[in-house]
C-alpha atoms as a PDB file:
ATOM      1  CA  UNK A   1     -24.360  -1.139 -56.352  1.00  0.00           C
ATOM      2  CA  UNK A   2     -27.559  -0.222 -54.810  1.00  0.00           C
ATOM      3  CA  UNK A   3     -28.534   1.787 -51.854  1.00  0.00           C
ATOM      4  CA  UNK A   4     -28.812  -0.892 -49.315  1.00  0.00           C
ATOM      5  CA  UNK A   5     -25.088  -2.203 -50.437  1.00  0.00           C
ATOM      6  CA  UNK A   6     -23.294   1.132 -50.086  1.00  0.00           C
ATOM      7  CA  UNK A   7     -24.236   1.794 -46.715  1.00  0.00           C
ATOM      8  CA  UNK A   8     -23.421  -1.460 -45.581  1.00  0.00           C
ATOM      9  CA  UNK A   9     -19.796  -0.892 -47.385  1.00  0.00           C
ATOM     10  CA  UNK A  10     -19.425   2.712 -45.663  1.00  0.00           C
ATOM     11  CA  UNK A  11     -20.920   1.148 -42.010  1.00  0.00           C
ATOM     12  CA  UNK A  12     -18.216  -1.540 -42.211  1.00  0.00           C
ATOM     13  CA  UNK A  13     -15.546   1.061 -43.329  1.00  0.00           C
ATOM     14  CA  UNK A  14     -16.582   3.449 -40.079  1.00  0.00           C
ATOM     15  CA  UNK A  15     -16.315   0.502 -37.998  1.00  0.00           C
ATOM     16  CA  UNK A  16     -12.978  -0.307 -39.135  1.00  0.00           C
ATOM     17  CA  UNK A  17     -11.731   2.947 -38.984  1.00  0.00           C
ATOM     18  CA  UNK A  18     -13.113   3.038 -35.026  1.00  0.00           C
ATOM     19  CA  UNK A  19     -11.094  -0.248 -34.474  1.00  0.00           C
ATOM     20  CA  UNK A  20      -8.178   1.098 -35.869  1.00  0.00           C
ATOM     21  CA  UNK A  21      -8.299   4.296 -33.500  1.00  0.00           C
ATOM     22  CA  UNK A  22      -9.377   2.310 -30.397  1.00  0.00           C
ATOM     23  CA  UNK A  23      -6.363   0.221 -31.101  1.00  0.00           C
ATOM     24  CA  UNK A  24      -3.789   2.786 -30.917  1.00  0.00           C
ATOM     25  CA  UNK A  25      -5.176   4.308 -27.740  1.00  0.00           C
ATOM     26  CA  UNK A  26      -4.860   0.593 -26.627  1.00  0.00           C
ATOM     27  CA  UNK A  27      -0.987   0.708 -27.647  1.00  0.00           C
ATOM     28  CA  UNK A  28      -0.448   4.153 -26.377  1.00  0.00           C
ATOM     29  CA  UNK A  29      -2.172   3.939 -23.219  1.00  0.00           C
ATOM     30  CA  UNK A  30      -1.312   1.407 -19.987  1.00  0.00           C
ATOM     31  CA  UNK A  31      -4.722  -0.369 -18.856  1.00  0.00           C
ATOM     32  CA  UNK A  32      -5.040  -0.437 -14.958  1.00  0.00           C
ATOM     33  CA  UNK A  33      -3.964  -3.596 -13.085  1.00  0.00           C
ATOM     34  CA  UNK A  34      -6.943  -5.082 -13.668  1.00  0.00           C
ATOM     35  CA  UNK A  35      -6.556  -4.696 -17.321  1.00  0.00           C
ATOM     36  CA  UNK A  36      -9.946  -3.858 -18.527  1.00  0.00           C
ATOM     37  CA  UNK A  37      -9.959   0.478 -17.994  1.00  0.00           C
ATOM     38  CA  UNK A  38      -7.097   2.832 -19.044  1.00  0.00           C
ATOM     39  CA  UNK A  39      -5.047   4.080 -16.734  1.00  0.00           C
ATOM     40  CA  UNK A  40      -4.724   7.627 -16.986  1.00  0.00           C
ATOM     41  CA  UNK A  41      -3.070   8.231 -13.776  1.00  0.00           C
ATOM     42  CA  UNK A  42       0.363   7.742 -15.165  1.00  0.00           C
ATOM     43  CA  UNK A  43      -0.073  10.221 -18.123  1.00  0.00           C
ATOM     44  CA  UNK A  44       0.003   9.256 -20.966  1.00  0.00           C
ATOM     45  CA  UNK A  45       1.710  11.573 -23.705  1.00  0.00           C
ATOM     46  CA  UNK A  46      -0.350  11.104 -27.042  1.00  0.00           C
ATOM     47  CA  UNK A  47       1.456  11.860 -30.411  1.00  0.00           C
ATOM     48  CA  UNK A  48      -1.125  14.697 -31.287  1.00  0.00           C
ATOM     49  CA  UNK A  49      -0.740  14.091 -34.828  1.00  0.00           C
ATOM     50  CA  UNK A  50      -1.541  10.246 -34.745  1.00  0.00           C
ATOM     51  CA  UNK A  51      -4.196  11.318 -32.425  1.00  0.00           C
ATOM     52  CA  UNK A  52      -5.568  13.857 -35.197  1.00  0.00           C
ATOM     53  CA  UNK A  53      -5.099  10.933 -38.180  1.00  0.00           C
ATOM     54  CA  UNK A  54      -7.263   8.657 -36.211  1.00  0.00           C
ATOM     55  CA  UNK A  55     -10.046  11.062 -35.347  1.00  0.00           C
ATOM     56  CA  UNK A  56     -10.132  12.480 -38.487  1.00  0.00           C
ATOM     57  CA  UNK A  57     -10.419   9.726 -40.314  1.00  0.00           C
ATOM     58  CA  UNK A  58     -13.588   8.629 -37.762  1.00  0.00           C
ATOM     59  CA  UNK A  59     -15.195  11.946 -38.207  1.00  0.00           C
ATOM     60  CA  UNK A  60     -14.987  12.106 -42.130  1.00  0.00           C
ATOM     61  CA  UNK A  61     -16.261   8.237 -42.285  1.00  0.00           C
ATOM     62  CA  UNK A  62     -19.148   9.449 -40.184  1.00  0.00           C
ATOM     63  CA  UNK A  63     -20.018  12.402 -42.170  1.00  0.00           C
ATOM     64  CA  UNK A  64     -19.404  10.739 -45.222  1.00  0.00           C
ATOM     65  CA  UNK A  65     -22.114   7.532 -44.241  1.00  0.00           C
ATOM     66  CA  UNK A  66     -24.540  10.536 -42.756  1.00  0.00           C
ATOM     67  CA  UNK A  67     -24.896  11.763 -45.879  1.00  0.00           C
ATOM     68  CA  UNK A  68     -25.923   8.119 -47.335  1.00  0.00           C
ATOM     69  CA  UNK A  69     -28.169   8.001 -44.326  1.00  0.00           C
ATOM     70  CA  UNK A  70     -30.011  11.337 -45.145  1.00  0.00           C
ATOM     71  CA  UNK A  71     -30.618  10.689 -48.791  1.00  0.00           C
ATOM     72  CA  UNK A  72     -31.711   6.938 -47.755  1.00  0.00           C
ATOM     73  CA  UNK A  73     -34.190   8.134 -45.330  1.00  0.00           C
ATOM     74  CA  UNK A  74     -34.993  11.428 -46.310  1.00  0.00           C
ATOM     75  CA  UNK A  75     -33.854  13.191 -43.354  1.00  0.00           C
ATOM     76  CA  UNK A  76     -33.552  16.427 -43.203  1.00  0.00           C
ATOM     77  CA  UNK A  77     -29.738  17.603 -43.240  1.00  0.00           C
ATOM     78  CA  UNK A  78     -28.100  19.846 -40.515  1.00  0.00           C
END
C-alpha cells in the first residue's frame, strides 16, 4: 500500500473514531429545545470510563496518523 493510501485509511479511521465519540455525547447529553446545542444546564453525569474509551481512542488515532504525516512531509517531530 503506498504512502498516499495509508493516510487516507488512518484519516478515515480518525474520522470514524470522532463520529463514534460525538455520538455518545449525543446519547448522553439532552440538546436544548431548539435541538441543535447541548444542554448542559441540566447536568449531565458522563460515565468517565466511556468518556476515557472515546477520547482515547481519538487521541491515539491522531498520534498514530501524525506520525504518517511527519514522515510524509518531513516535518519535524515534537
Amino acid at each position: 500500500m503506498d504512502e498516499k493510501a495509508i493516510i487516507e485509511a488512518e484519516l478515515k479511521k480518525l474520522i470514524d473514531v470522532r463520529t463514534a465519540f460525538l455520538e455518545y455525547l449525543d446519547r448522553a447529553i439532552p440538546k436544548e429545545s431548539n435541538g441543535e446545542v447541548f444542554d448542559f444546564a441540566n447536568n449531565p453525569i458522563l460515565e468517565a470510563k466511556k468518556v476515557y474509551e472515546h477520547f482515547f481512542k481519538l487521541d491515539y488515532q491522531a498520534r498514530k496518523l501524525r506520525g504518517f504525516l511527519v514522515k510524509a512531509y518531513d516535518l519535524k517531530p515534537e
